[in-house]
N, C-alpha and C. Protein backbone atom coordinates (compact mmCIF):
# COMPACT_ATOMS: atom_id res chain seq x y z
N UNK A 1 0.84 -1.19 0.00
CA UNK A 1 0.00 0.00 0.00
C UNK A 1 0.88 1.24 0.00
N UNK A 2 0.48 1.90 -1.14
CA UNK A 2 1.38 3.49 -0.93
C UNK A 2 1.03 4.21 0.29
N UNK A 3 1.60 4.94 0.40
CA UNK A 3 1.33 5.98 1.54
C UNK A 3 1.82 7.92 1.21
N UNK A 4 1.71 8.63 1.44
CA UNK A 4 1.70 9.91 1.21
C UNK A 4 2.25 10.56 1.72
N UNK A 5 3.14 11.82 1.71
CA UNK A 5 3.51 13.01 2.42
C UNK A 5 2.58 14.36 1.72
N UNK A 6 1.79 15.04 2.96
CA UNK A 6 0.95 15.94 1.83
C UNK A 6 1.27 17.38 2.63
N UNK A 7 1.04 18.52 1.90
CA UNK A 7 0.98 19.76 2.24
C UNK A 7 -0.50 20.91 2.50
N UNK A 8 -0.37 21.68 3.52
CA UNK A 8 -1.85 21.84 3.34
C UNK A 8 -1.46 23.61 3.76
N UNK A 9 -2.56 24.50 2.73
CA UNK A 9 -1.94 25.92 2.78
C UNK A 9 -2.87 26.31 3.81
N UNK A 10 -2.81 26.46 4.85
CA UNK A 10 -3.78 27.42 6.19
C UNK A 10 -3.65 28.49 5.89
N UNK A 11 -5.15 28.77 6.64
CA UNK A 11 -5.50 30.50 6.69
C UNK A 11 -4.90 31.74 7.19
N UNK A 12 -3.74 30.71 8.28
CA UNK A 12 -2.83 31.87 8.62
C UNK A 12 -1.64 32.00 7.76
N UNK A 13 -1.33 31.10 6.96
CA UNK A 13 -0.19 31.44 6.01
C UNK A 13 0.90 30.07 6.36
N UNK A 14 0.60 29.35 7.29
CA UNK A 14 1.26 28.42 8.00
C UNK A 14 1.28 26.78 6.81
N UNK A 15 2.15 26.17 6.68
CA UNK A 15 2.08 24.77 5.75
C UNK A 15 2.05 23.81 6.62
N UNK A 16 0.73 23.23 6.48
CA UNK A 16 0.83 21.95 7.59
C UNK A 16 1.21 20.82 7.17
N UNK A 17 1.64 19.80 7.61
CA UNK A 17 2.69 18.43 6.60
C UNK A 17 1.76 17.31 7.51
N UNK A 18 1.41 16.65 6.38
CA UNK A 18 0.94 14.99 6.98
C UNK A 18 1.27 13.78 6.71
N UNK A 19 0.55 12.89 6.91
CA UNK A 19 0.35 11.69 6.27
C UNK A 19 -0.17 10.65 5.62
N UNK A 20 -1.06 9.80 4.84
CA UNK A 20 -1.94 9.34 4.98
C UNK A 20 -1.80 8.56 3.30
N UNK A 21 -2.39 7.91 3.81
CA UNK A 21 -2.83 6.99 2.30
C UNK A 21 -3.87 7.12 0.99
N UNK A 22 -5.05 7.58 1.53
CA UNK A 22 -5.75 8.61 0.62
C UNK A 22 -5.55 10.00 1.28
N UNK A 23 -4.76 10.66 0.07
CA UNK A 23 -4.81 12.13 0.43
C UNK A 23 -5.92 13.03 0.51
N UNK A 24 -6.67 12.71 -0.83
CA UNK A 24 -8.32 13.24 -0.91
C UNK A 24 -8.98 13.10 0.54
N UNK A 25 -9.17 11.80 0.69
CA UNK A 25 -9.74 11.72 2.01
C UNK A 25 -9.53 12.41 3.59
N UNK A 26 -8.54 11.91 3.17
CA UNK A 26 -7.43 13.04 4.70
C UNK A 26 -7.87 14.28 4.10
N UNK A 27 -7.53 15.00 3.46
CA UNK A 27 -7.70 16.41 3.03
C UNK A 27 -8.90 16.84 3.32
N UNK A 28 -10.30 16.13 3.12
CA UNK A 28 -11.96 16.41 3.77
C UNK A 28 -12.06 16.48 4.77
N UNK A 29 -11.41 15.08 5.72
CA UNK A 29 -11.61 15.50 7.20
C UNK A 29 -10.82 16.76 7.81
N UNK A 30 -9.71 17.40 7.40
CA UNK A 30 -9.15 18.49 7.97
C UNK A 30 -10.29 19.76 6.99
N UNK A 31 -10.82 19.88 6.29
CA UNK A 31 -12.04 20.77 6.21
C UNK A 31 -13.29 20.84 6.68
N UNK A 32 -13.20 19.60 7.20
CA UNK A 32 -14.39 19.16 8.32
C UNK A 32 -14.37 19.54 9.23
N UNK A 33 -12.87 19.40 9.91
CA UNK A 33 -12.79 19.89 11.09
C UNK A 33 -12.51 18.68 11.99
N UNK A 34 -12.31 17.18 11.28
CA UNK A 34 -12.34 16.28 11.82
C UNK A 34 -10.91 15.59 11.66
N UNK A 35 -10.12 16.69 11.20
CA UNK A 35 -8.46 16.60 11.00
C UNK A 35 -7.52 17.04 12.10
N UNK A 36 -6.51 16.96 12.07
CA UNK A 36 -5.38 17.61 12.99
C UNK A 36 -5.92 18.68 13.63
N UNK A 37 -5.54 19.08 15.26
CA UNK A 37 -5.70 20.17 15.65
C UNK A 37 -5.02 20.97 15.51
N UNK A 38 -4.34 20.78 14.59
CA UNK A 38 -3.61 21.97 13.92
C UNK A 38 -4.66 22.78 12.89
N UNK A 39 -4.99 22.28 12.09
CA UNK A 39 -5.95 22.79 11.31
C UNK A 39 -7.10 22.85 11.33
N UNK A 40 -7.59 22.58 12.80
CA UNK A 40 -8.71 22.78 12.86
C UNK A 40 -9.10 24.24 13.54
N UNK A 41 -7.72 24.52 14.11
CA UNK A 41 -7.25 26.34 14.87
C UNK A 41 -6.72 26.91 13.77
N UNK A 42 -5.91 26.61 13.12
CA UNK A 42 -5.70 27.38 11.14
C UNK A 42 -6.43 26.78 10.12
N UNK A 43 -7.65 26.77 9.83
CA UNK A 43 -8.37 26.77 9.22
C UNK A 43 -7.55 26.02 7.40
N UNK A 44 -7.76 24.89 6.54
CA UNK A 44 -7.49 24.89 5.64
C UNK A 44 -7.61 25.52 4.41
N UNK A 45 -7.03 25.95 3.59
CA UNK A 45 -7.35 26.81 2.16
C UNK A 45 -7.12 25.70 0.90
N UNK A 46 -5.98 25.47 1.02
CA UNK A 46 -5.99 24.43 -0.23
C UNK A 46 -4.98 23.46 -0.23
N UNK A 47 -5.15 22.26 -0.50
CA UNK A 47 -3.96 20.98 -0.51
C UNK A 47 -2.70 21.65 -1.61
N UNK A 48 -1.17 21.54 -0.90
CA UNK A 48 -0.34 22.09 -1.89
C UNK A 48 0.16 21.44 -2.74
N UNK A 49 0.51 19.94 -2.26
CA UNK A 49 0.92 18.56 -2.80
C UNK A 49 0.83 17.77 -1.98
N UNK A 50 0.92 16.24 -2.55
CA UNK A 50 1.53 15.40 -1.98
C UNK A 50 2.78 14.31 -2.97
N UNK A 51 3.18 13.59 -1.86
CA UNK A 51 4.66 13.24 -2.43
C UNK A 51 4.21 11.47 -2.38
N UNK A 52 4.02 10.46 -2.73
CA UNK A 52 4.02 9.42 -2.74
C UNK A 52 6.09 8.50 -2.06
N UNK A 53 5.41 7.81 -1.12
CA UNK A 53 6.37 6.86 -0.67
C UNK A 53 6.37 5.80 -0.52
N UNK A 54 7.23 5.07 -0.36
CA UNK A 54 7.13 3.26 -0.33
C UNK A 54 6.12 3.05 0.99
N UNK A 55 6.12 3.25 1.95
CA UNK A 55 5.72 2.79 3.04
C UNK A 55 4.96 3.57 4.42
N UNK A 56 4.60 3.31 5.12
CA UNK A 56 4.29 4.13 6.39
C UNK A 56 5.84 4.46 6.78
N UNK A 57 6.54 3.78 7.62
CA UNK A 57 8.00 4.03 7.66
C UNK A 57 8.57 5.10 7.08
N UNK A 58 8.80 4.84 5.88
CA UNK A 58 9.21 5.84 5.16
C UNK A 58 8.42 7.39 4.76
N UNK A 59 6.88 7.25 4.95
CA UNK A 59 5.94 8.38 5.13
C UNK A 59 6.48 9.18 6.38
N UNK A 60 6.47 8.51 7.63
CA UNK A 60 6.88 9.25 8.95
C UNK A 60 8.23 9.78 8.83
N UNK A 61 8.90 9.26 8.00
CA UNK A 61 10.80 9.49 8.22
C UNK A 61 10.66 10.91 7.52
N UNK A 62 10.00 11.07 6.46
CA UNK A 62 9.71 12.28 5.52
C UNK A 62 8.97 13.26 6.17
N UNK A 63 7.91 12.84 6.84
CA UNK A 63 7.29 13.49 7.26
C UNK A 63 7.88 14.78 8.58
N UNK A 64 8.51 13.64 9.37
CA UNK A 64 9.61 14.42 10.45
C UNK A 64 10.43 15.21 9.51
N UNK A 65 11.41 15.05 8.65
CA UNK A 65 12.53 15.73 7.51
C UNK A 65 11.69 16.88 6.98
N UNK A 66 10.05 16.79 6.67
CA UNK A 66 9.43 18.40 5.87
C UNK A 66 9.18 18.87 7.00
N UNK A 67 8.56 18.43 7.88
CA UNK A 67 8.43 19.55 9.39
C UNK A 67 9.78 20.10 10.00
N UNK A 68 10.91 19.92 9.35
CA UNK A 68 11.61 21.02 10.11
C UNK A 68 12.18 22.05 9.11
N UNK A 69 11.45 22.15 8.20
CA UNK A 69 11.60 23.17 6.93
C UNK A 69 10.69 24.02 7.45
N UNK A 70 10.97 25.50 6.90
CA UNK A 70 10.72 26.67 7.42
C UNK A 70 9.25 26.43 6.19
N UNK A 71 8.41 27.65 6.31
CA UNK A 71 6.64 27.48 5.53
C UNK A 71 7.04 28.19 4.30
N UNK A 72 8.57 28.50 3.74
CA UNK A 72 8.52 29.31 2.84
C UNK A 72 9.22 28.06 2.00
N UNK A 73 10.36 27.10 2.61
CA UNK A 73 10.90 26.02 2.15
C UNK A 73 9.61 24.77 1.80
N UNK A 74 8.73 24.61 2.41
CA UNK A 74 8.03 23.91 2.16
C UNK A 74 6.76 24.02 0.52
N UNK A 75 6.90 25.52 0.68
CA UNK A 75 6.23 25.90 -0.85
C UNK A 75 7.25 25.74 -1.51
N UNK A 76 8.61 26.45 -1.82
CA UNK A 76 9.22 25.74 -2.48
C UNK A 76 9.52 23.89 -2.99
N UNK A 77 9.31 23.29 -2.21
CA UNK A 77 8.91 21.58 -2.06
C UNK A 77 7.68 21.44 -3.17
N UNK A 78 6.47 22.59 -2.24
CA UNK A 78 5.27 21.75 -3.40
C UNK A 78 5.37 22.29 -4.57
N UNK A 79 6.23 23.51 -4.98
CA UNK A 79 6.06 24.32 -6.21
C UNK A 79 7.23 23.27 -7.16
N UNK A 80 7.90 22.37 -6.60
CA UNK A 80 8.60 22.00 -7.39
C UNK A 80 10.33 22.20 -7.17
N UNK A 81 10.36 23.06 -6.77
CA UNK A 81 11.81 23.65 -6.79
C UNK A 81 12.46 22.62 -6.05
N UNK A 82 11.94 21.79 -5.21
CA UNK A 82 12.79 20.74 -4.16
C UNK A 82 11.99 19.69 -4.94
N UNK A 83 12.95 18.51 -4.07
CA UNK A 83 12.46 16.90 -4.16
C UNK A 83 12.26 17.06 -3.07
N UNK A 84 11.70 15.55 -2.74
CA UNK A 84 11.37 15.36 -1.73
C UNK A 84 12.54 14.63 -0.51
N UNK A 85 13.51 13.82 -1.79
CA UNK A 85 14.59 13.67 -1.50
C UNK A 85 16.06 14.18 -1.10
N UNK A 86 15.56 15.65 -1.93
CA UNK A 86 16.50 16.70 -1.20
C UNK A 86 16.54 17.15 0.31
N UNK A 87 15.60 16.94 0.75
CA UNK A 87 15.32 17.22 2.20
C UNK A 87 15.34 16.00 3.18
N UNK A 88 15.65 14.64 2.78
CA UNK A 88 15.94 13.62 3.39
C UNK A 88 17.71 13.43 3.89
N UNK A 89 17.92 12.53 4.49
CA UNK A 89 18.99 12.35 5.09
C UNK A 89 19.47 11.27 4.19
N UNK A 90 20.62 10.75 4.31
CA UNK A 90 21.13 9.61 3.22
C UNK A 90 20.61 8.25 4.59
N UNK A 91 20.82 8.48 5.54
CA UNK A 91 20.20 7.60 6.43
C UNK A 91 18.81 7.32 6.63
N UNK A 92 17.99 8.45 6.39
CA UNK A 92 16.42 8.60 5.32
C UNK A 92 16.43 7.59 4.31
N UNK A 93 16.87 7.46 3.78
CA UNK A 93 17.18 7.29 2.17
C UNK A 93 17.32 5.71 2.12
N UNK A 94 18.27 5.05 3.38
CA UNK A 94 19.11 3.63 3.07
C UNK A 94 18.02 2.90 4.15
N UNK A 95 17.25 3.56 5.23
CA UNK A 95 16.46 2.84 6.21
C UNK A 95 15.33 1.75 5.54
């Protein structure tokens, strides 16, 4: 089963980073309100991307590696300008 790294643009300007296997799906419940309490106090605007990965494992390893990117590095990520692999560790990478 694939699994996902996704981006989400909040109302305060903030990029929230997740996880999940259907992104669509995940993406409704945080407009529901039935998502992260992160976004349920910054309100969602629009999904920025998501990144497809081998595994849960490897979803969380990524997931920790985009959360410590600043909200301006992370648009850069969904606009393209990064991989997803650029922001991994080579120990990321070989786990």
């Amino acid at each position: 089963m694939a699994w996902f790294v996704y981006l989400i643009e909040c109302s305060d300007g903030s990029v929230y980073t997740g996880i999940a296997t259907d992104v669509q799906a995940r993406y409704e419940k945080h407009l529901t309100g039935k998502g992260a309490r992160y976004t349920r106090a910054r309100k969602p605007v629009s999904l920025l991307a998501s990144f497809e990965v081998a595994d849960r494992s490897s979803a969380l390893r990524a997931e920790y590696r985009v959360k410590q990117l600043t909200a301006l590095e992370k648009r850069a990520l969904a606009a393209g300008e990064r991989t997803l692999a650029s922001v991994m560790t080579e120990r990321d990478l070989t786990s």
